[in-house]
Protein backbone atom coordinates (compact mmCIF):
# COMPACT_ATOMS: atom_id res chain seq x y z
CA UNK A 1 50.06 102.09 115.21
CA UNK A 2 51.25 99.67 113.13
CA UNK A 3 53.74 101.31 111.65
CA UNK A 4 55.13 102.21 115.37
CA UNK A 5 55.27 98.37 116.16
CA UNK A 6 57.47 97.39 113.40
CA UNK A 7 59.66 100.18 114.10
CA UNK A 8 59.92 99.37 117.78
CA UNK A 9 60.42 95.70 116.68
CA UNK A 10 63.16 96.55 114.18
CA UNK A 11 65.24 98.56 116.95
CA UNK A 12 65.20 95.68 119.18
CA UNK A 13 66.45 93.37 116.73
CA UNK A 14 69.54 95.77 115.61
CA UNK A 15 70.13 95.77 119.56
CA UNK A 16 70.53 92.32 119.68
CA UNK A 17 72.01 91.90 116.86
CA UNK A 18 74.57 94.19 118.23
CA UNK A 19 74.46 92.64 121.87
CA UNK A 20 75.00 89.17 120.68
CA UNK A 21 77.28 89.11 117.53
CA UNK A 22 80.84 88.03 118.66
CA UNK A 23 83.40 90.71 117.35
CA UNK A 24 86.43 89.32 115.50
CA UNK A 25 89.49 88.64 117.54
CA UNK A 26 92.12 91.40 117.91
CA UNK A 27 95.46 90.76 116.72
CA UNK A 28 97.32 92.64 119.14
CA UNK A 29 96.69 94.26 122.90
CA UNK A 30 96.71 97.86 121.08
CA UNK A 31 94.33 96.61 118.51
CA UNK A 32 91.88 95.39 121.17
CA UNK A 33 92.10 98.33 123.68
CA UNK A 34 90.58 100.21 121.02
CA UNK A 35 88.25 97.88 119.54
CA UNK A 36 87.01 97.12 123.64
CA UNK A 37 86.44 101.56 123.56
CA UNK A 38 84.69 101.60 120.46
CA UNK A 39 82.31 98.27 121.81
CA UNK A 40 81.64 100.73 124.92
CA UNK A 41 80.86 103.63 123.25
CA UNK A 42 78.64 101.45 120.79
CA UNK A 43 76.37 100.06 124.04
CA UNK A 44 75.95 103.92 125.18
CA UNK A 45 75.57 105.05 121.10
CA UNK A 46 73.13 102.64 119.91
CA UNK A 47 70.32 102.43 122.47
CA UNK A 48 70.22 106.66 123.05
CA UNK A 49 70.29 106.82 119.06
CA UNK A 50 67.30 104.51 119.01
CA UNK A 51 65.39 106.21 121.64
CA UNK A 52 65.79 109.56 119.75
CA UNK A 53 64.83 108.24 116.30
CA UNK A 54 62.12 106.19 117.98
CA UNK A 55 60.63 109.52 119.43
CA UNK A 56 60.90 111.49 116.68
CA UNK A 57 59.05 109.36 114.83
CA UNK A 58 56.30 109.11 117.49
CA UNK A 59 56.16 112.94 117.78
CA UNK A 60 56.08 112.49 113.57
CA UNK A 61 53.04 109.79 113.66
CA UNK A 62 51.24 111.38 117.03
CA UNK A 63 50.58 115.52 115.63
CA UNK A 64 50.85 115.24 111.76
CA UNK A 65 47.52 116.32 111.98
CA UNK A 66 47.55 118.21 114.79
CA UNK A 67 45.92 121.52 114.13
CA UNK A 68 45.49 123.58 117.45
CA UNK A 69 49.41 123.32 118.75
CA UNK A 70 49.81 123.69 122.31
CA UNK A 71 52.29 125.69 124.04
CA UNK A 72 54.99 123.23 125.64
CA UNK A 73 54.88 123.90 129.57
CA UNK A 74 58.44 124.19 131.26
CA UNK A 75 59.07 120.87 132.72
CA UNK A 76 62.18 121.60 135.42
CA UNK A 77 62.24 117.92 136.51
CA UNK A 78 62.40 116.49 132.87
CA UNK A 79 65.37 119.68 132.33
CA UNK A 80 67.35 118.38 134.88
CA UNK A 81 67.08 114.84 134.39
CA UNK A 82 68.30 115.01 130.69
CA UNK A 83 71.02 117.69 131.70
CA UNK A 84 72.32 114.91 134.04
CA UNK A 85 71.67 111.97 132.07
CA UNK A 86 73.80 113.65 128.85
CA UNK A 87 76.28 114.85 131.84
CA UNK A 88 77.01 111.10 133.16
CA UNK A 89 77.21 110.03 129.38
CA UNK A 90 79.98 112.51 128.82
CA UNK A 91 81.87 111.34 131.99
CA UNK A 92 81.82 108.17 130.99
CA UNK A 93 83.15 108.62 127.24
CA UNK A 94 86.06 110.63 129.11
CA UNK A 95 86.68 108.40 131.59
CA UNK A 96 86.68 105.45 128.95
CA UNK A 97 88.73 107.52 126.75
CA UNK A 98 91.31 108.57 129.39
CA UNK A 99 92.25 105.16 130.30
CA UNK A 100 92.60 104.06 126.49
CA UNK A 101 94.85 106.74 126.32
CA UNK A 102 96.71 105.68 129.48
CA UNK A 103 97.60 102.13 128.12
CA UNK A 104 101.13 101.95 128.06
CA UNK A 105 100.43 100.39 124.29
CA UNK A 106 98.96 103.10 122.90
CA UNK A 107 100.75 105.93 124.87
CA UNK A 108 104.32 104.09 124.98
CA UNK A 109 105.00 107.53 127.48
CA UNK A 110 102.62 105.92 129.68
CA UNK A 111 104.59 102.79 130.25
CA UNK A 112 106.58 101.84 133.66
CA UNK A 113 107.13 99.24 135.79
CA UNK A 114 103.76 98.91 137.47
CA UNK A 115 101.95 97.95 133.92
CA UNK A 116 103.62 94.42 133.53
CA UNK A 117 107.06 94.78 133.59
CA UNK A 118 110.11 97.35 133.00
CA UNK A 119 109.69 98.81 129.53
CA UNK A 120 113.20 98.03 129.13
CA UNK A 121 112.47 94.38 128.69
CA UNK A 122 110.77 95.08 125.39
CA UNK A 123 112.20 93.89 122.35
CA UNK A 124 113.89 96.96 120.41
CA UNK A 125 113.91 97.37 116.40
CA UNK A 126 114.91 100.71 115.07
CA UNK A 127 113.02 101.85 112.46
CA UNK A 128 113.70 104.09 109.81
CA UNK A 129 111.43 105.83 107.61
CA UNK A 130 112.76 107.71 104.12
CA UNK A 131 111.63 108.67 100.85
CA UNK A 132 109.81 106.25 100.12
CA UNK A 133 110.44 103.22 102.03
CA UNK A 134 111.05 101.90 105.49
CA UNK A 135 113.96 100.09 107.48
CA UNK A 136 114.37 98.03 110.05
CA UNK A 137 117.15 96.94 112.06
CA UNK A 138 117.34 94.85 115.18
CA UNK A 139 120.34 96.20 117.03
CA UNK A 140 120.51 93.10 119.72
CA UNK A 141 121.40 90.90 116.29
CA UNK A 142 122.94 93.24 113.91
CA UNK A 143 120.41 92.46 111.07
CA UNK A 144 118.87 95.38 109.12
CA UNK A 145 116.09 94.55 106.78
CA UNK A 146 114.49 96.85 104.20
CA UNK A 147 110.27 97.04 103.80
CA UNK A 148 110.03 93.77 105.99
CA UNK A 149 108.75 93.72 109.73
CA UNK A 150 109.53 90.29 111.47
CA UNK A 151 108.18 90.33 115.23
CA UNK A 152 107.64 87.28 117.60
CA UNK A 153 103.96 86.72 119.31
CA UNK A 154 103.21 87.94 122.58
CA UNK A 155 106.33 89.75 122.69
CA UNK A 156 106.75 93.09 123.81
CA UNK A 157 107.90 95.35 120.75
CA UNK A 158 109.05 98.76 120.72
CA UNK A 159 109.91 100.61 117.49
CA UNK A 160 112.23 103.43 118.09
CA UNK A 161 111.15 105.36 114.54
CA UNK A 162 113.22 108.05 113.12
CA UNK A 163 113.03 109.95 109.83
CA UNK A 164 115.86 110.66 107.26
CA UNK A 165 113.84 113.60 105.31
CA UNK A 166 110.48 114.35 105.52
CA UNK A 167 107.27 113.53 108.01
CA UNK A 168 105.84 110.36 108.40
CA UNK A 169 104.28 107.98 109.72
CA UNK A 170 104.00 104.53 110.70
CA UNK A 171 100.75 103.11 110.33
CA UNK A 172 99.64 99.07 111.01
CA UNK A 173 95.62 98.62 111.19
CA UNK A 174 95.76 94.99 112.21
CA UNK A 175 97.54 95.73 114.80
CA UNK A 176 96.47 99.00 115.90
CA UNK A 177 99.89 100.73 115.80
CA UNK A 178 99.88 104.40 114.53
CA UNK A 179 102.95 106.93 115.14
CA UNK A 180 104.32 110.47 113.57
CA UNK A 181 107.95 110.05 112.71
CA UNK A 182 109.59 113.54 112.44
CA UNK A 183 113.20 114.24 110.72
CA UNK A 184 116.06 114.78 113.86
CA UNK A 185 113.76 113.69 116.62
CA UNK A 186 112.72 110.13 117.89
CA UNK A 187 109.40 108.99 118.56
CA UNK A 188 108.29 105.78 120.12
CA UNK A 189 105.44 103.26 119.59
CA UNK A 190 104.80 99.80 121.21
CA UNK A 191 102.83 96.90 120.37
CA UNK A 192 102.20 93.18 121.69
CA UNK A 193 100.88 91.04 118.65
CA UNK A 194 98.87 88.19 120.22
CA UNK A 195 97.72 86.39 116.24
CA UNK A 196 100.60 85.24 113.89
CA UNK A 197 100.04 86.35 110.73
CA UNK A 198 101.33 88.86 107.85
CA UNK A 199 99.76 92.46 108.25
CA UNK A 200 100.10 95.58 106.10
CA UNK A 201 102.07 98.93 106.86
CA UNK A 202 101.86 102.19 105.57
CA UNK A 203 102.98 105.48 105.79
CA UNK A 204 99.81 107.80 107.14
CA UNK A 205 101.30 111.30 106.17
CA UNK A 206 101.70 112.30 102.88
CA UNK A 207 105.10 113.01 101.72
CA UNK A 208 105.94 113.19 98.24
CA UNK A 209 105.16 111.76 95.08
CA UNK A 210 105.88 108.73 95.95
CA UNK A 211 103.47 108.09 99.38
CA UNK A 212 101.24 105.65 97.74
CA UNK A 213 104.09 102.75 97.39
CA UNK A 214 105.39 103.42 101.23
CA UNK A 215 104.17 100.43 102.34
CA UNK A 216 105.62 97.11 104.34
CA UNK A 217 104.71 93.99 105.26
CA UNK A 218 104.55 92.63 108.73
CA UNK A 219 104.70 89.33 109.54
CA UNK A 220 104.48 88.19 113.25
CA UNK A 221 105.82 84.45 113.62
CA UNK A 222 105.90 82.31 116.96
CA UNK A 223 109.07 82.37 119.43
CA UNK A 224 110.59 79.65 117.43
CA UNK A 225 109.69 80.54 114.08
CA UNK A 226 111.25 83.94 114.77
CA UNK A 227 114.84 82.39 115.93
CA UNK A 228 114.92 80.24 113.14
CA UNK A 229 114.17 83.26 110.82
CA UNK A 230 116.81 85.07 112.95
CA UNK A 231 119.17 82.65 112.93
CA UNK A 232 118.66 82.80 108.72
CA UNK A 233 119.31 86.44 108.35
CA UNK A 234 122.66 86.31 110.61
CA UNK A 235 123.97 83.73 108.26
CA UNK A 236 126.56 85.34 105.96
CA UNK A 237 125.41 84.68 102.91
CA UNK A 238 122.05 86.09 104.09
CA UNK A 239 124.09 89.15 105.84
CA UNK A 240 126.22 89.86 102.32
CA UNK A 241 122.50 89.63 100.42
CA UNK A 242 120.81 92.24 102.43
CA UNK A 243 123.92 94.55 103.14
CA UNK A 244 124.29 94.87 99.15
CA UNK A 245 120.30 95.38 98.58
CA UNK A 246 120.18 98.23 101.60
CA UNK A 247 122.95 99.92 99.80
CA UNK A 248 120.99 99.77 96.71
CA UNK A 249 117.58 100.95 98.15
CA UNK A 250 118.56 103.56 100.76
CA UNK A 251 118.78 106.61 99.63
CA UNK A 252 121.46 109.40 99.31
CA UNK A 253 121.59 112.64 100.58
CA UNK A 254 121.54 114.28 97.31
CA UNK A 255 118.47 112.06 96.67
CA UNK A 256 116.76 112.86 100.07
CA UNK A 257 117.49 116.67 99.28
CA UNK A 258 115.59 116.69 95.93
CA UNK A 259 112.33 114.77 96.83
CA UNK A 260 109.56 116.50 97.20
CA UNK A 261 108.20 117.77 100.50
């Protein structure tokens, strides 16, 4: 019995705990559609989890010793409530699921007019992925930079990503940005940071020997931060600099042909 306390004691302290502790703040409206799904499927997780364990060890405690074992007697009411109770859980995982899915954000397919604007408002930066390193060039300014990801807060982004070789793909955890980039095809991802800050990016898929070092930086600046940073790279001293360094770094056919797959 006293064993059974403490356990029942224990859960409801991990439920509170989980209740009550304030999650850290997302750094982007991708990053926290996901983080509010995984919250919601946490509240349904935890307390059914709990109940199970906390029942299984009752049944454990309540017929160790239990040495005439009764037949169970067929309980239709009890069938049909947990058949409906594990039914409504599953709708609700869909339907919480379905409408992560549907955030313009995450699905940039998904995005129109009615969800805060036309998507051609959004900030454009082309983005092009190679063996093994990653471009980006804002077409509006006419400044290309090489493994560096400059985007203003609460700005509407969308990365147009393309491929030179090989599969990748664009991967940003802080900001909850994740996109397959296929050779001769375009493929789209959006994202609104909301935290300034510097953030990793990586290349998900693996694609040759030199995956490991396909990485960026992202740095997400305020309004002002980001046209005086613009205004830097448009400069022609700063234009000369990074037009001789691109031509260094990007790759040549012959090169792209001979990597590994």
């Amino acid at each position: 019995m006293r064993h059974s306390r403490a356990i029942s004691w224990l859960g409801v302290l991990v439920v509170g705990a989980v209740l009550f502790s304030t999650p850290a703040a997302a750094q982007s409206v991708n990053r926290a559609a996901i983080d509010e799904l995984n919250n919601q499927l946490l509240y349904v997780a935890l307390p059914l989890t709990l109940f199970v364990e906390l029942t299984l060890v009752y049944a454990i405690y309540r017929f160790h010793n239990n040495d005439d074992p009764r037949r169970t007697v067929d309980d239709p009411a009890l069938e049909i409530t947990w058949t409906a109770a594990t039914g409504a859980i599953l709708v609700f995982v869909g339907v919480s699921g379905f409408f992560v899915l549907a955030n313009p954000y995450i699905t940039p397919a998904a995005a129109g007019p009615a969800d805060g604007g036309d998507v051609a408002d959004d900030m454009e930066i082309e983005v092009m992925a190679y063996q093994w390193g990653w471009e980006f060039t804002y077409p509006d300014s006419n400044v290309t930079t090489k493994d560096r990801l400059v985007i203003p807060e609460n700005t509407d982004v969308r990365l147009s990503l393309k491929s030179t070789d090989v599969i990748h793909s664009i991967y940003i955890p802080e900001l909850g940005v994740k996109q397959d980039i296929f050779p001769e095809q375009e493929t789209v991802a959006r994202t609104n940071a909301t935290e300034n800050g510097s953030y990793r990016l990586y290349c998900a898929e693996l694609c040759g020997s030199g995956h490991s070092r396909m990485h960026a930086t992202v740095v997400v600046m305020n309004q002002s931060a980001y046209d005086d940073w613009m205004a830097t790279q448009q400069s022609p001293a700063s234009t000369e600099t990074a037009t001789e360094a691109n031509t260094t770094a990007t790759p040549t056919p012959a090169r792209v042909a001979a990597g590994p797959d």
